[in-house]
Protein backbone atom coordinates (compact mmCIF):
# COMPACT_ATOMS: atom_id res chain seq x y z
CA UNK A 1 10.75 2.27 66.74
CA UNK A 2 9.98 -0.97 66.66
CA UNK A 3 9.41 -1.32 62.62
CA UNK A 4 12.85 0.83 62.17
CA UNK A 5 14.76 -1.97 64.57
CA UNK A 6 12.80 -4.94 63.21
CA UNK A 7 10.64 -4.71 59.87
CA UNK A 8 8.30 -6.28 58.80
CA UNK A 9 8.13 -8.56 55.44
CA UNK A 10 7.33 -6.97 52.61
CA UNK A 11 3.96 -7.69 50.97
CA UNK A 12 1.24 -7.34 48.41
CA UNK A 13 -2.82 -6.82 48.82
CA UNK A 14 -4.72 -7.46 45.84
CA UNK A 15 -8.25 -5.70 46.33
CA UNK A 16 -11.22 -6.58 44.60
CA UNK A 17 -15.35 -7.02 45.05
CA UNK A 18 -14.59 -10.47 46.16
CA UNK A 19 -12.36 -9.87 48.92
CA UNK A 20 -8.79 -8.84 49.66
CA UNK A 21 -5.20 -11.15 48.57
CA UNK A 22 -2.24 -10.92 50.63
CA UNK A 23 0.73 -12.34 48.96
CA UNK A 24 4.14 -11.88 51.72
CA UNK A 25 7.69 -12.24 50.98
CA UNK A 26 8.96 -14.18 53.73
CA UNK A 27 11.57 -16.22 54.92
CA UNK A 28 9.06 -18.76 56.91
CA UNK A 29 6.91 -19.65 53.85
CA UNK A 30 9.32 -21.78 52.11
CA UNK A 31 11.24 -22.14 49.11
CA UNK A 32 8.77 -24.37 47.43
CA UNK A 33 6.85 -21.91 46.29
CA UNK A 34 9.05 -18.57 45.07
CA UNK A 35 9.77 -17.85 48.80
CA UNK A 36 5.78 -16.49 48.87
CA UNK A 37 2.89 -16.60 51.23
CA UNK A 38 -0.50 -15.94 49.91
CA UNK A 39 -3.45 -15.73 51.62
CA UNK A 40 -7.35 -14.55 50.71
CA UNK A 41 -10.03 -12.93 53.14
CA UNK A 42 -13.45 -12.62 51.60
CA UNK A 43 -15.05 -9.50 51.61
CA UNK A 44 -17.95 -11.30 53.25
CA UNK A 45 -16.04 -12.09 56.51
CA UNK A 46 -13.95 -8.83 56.66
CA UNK A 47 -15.71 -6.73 59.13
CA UNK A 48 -13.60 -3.66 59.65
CA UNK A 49 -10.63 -1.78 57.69
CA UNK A 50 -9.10 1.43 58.28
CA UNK A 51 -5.87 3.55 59.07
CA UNK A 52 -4.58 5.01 61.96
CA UNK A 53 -6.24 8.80 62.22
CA UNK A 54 -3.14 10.00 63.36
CA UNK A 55 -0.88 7.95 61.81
CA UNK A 56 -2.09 7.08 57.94
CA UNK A 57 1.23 5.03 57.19
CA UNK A 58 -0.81 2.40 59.18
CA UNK A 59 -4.00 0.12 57.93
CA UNK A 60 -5.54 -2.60 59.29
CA UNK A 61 -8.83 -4.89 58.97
CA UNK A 62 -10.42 -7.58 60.81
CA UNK A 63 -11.26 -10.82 59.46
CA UNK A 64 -13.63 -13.29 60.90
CA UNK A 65 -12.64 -17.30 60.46
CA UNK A 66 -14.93 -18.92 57.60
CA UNK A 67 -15.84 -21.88 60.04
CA UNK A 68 -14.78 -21.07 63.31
CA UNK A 69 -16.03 -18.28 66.15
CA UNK A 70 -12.69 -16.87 65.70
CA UNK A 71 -11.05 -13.04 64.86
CA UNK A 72 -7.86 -11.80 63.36
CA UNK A 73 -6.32 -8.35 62.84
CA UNK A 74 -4.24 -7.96 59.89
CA UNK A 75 -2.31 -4.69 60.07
CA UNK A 76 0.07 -3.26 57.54
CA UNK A 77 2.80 -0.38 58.00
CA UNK A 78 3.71 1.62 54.84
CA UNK A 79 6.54 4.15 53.57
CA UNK A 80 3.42 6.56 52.02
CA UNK A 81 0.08 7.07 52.93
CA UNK A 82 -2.53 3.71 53.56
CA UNK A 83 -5.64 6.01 53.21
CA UNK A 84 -6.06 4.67 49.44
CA UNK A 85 -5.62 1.22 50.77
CA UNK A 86 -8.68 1.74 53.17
CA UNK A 87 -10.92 3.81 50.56
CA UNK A 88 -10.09 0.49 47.88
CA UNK A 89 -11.45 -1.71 50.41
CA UNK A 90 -14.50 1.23 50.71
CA UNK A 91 -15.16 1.18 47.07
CA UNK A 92 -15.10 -3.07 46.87
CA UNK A 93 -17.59 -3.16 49.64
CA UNK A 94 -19.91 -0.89 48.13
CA UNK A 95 -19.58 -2.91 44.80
CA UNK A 96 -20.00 -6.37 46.50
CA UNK A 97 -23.36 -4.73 49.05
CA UNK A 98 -24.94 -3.65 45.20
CA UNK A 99 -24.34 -6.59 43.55
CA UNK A 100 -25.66 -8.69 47.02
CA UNK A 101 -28.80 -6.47 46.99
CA UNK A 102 -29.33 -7.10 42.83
CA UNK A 103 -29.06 -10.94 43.17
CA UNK A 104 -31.17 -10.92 46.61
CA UNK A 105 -34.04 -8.39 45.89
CA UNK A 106 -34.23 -7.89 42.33
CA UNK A 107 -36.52 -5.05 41.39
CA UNK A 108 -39.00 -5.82 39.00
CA UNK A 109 -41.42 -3.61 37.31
CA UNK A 110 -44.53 -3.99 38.12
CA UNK A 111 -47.76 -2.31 35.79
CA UNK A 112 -50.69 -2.54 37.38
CA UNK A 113 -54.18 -2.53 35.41
């Protein structure tokens, strides 16, 4: 009810292996800039994503603060389904975790004699 009554602002998330870009159409984020909002979670400190099981038009992830002990949930309503939204995020994690594990414990053949 409450997003028929009151929506929310529209928006755009960018996702990619290095994390996910919001960029919100807003009245509150000022003129200077286009009327936009942008903002940029690294994968690194996003620790959970989905959407709702029973309600797919929903995603959301958490995000921990770079420097401080603190959380945030970011959650999104949309007019179709949010599952490819979620699998996206799936898919860049996956990417990111191989190329962390290449750079961290490259494998190396090794011929013994």
């Amino acid at each position: 009810m409450t997003v028929q009554f009151n929506p929310p602002s529209s928006c755009i998330l960018e996702i990619n292996m290095k994390g996910v870009k919001l960029a919100v159409q807003d009245d509150y984020c000022g003129y200077s800039r286009g009327n936009k909002c942008s903002h940029f979670f690294q994968l690194k400190n996003i620790s959970f994503c989905g959407y709702h099981p029973k309600n797919n038009k929903y995603f959301g992830f958490i995000t921990k603060h770079p420097a401080d002990q603190r959380f945030a949930c970011h959650v999104f309503v949309s007019e179709d389904s949010t599952k490819p939204m979620a699998e996206s995020v799936g898919r860049a994690f996956q990417l990111f975790y191989k190329e962390y594990v290449e750079y961290t414990c490259p494998t190396e053949d090794i011929y013994l004699e």
